[in-house]
Protein backbone atom coordinates (compact mmCIF):
# COMPACT_ATOMS: atom_id res chain seq x y z
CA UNK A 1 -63.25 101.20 -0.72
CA UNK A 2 -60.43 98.83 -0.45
CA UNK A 3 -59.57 97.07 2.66
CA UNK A 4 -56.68 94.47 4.00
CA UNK A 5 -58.56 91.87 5.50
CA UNK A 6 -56.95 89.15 7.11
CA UNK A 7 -56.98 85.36 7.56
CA UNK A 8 -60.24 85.31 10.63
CA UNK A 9 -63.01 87.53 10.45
CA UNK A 10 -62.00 88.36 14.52
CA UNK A 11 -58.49 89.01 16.06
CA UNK A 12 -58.34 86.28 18.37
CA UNK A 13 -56.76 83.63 18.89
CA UNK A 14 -53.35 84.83 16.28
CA UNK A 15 -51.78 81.34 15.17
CA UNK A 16 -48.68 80.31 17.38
CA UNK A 17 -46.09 82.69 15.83
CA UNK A 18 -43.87 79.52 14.81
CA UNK A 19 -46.61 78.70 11.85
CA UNK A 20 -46.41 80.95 8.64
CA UNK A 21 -48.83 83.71 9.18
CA UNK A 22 -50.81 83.82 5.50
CA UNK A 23 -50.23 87.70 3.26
CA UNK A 24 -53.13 89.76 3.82
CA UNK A 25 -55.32 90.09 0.92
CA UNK A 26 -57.02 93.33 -0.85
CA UNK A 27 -60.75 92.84 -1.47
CA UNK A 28 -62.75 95.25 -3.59
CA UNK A 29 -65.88 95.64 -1.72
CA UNK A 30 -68.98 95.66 -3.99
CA UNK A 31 -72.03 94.29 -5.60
CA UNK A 32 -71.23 91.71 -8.33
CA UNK A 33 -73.28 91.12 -11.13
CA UNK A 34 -74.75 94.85 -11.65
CA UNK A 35 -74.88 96.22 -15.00
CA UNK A 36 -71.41 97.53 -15.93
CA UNK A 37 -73.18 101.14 -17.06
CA UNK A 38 -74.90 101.22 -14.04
CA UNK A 39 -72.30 101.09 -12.28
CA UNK A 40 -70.36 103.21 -14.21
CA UNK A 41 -73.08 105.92 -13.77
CA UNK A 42 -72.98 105.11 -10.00
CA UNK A 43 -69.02 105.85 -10.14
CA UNK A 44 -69.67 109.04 -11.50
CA UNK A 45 -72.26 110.20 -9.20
CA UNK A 46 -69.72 108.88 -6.25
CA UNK A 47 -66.90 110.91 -7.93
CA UNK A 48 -69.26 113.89 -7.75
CA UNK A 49 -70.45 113.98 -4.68
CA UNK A 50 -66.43 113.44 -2.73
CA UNK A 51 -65.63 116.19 -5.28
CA UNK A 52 -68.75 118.53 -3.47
CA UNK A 53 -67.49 117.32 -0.01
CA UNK A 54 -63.79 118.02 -0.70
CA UNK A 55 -64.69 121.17 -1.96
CA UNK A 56 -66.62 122.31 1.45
CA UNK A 57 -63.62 120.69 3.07
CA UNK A 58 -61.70 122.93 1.59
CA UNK A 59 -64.02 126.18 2.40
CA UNK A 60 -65.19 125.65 5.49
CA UNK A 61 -63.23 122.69 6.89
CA UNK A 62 -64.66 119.05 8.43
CA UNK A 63 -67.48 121.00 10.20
CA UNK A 64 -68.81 122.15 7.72
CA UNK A 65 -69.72 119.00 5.39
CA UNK A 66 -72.85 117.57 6.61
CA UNK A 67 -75.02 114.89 4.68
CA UNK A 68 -77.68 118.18 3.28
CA UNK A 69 -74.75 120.55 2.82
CA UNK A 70 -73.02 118.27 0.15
CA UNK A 71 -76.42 117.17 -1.34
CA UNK A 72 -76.58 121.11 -1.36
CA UNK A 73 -73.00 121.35 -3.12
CA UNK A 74 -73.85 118.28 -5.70
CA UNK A 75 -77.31 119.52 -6.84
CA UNK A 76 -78.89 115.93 -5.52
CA UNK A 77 -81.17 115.44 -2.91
CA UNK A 78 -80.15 113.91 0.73
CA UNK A 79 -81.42 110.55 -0.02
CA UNK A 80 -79.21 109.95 -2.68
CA UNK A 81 -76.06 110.95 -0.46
CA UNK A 82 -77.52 108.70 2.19
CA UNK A 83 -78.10 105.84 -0.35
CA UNK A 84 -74.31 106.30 -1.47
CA UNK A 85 -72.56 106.42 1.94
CA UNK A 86 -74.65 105.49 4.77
CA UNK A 87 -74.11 108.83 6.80
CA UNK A 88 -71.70 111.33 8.18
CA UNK A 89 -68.47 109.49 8.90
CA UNK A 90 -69.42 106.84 5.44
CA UNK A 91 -69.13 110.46 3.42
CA UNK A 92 -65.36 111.39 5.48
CA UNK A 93 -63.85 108.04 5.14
CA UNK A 94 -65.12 107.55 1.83
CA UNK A 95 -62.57 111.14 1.30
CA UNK A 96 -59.81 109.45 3.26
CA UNK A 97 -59.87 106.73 0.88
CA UNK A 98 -56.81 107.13 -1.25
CA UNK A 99 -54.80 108.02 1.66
CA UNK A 100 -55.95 105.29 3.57
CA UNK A 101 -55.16 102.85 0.83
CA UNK A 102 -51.71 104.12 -0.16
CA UNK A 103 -51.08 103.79 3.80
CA UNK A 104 -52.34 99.80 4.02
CA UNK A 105 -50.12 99.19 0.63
CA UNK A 106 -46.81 100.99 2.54
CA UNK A 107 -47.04 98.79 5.53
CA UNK A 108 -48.63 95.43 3.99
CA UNK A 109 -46.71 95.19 1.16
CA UNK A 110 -43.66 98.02 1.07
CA UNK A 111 -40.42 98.08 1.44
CA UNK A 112 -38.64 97.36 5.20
CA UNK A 113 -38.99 98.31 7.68
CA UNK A 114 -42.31 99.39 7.60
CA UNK A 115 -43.36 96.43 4.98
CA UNK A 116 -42.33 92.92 5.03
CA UNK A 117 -38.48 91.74 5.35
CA UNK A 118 -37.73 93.40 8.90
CA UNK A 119 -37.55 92.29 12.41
CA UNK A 120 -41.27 92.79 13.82
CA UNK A 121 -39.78 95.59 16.46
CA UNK A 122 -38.47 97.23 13.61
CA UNK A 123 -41.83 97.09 11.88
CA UNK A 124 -43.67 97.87 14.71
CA UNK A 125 -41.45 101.42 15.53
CA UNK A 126 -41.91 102.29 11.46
CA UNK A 127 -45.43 101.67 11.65
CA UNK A 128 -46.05 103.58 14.50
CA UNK A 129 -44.04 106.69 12.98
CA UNK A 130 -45.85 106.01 9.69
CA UNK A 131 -49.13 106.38 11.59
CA UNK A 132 -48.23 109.07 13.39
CA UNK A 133 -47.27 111.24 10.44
CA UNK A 134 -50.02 109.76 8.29
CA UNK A 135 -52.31 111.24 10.42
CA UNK A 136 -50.81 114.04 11.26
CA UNK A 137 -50.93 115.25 7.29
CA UNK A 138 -55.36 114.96 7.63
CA UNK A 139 -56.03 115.45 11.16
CA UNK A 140 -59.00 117.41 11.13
CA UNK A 141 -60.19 114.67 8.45
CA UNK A 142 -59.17 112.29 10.27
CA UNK A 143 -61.16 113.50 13.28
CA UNK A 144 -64.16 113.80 11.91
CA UNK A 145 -64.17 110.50 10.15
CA UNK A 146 -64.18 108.85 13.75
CA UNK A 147 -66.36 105.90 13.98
CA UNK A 148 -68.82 105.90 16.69
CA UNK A 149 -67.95 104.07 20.15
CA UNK A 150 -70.00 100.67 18.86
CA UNK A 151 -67.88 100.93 15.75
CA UNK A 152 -64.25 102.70 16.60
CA UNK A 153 -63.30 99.27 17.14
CA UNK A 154 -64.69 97.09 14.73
CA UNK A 155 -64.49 99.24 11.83
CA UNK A 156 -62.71 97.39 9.04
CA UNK A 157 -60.14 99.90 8.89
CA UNK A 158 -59.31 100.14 12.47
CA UNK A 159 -59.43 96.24 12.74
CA UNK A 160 -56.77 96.00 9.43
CA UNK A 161 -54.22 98.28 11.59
CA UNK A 162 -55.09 96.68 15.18
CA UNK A 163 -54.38 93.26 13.69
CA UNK A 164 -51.25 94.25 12.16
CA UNK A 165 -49.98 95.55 15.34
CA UNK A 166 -51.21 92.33 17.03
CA UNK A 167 -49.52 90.34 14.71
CA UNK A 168 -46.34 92.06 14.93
CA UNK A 169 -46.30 91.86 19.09
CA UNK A 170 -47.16 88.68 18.17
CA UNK A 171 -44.30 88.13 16.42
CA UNK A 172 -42.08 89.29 18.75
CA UNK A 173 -43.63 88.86 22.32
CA UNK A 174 -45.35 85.30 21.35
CA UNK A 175 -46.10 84.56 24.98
CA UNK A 176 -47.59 87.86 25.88
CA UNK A 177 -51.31 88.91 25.85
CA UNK A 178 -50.89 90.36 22.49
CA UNK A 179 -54.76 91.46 22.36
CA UNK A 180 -54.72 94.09 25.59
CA UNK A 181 -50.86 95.43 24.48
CA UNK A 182 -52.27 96.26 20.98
CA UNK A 183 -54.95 97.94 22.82
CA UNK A 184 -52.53 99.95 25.05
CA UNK A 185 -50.05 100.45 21.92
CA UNK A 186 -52.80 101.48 19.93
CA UNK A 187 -53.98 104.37 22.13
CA UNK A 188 -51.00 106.03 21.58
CA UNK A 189 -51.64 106.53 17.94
CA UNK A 190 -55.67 107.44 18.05
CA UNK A 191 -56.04 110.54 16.15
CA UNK A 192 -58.25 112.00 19.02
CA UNK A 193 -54.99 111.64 21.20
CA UNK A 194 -52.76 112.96 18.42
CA UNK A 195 -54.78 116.29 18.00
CA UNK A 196 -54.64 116.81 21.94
CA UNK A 197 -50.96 116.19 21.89
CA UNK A 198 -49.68 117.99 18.95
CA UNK A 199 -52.79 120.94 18.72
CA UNK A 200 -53.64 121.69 22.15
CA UNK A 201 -50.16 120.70 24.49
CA UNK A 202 -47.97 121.88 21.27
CA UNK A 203 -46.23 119.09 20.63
CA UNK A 204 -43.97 118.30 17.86
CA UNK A 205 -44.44 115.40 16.02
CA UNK A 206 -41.07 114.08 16.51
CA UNK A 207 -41.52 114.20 20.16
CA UNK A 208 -44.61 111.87 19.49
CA UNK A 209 -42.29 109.55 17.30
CA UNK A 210 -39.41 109.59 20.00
CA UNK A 211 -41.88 108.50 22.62
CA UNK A 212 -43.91 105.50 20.81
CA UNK A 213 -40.18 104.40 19.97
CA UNK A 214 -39.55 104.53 24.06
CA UNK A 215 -43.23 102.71 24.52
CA UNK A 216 -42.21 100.38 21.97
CA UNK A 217 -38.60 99.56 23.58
CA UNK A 218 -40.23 99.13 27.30
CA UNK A 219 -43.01 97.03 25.75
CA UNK A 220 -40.94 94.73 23.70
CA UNK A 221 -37.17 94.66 25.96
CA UNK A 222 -36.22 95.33 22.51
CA UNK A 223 -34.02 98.41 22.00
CA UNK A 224 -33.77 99.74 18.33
CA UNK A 225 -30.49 99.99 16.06
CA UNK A 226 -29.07 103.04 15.36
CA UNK A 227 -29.31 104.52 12.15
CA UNK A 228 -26.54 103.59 9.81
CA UNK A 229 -24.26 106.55 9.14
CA UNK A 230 -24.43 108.04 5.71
């Protein structure tokens, strides 16, 4: 799985926001030196057992892919789906993969405002709509994919979009404590929260993008520009 990893291996300290802030880069991570048909063969094992898991996915929803069922589905034994992804929430992010990387690419290296070449409120209000929507699209996925409470934070994923947030506020609020607002800013777009607001109060997903632009606005003193008429 591809991640964004940044410049420090932890969030804190962020450089002064007056020094140029390095471009993320996207590391493959892997084993190097194994034998290319090894791996090859272990790519095609990997291919078939997401293709088992999207398939219960797809018949019985998140519930119903467990670590035997898709050893089941994939005519391997458990082991060899532990070997491959760890457990549980390895196999559903391993699934969210694609998404999850076509996400990271949009907001590390897309167009403005969500990429690079806006004002950092700017950035900040696409990325929260982004995430919002991005989520929205695989929420049960997305929900049972959750990380554990001695990973939800530490998870390379979750620390990629943390410190992009925290580098944004950053950006924009250089004397604030950028660390505890990304924490409050970043509550608003857990998917847990999300599936409360938008499955069990009803809410529409614009309402959820009209208030992180609000949150955003009272946050930063920063009030956005108004679309440009067509």
């Amino acid at each position: 799985m591809l991640y964004a990893v940044f410049m420090s291996a932890s969030l804190p300290p962020f450089p002064p926001h007056q020094e140029p802030v390095g471009a993320p880069e996207l590391l493959e991570l892997g084993v190097s030196g194994q034998d290319p048909c090894l791996r090859a063969d272990a790519a095609r094992n990997r291919a078939r057992l997401l293709e088992a898991a999207a398939k219960l996915i797809a018949e019985h929803g998140a519930a119903g892919v467990t670590m035997e069922a898709v050893a089941a589905a994939a005519q391997v034994g458990k082991g060899t789906v532990f070997r491959r992804f760890g457990d549980r929430v390895g196999l559903l992010t391993a699934l969210l993969d694609h998404s999850e990387r076509k996400f990271q690419a949009a907001f590390l290296s897309g167009p403005p405002p969500l990429g690079p070449g806006a004002p950092p409120v700017d950035r900040l209000n696409a990325f929260g709509h982004a995430m919002l929507r991005h989520c929205a699209e695989s929420l049960e996925l997305q929900i049972a994919a959750e990380p554990d409470h001695a990973r939800r934070f530490t998870a390379p994923a979750r620390r990629l979009l943390r410190g992009h947030v925290a580098l944004l506020l950053r950006q924009a609020l250089p004397d604030a404590d950028c660390e505890l607002l990304t924490t409050a800013l970043m509550g608003f777009l857990d998917p847990v929260a999300i599936h409360h607001l938008t499955r069990q109060c009803g809410m529409p997903l614009n309402r959820l993008e009209a208030g992180w632009t609000d949150l955003v606005t009272r946050v930063t003193g920063v009030t956005p520009a108004a679309p440009e008429e067509s």
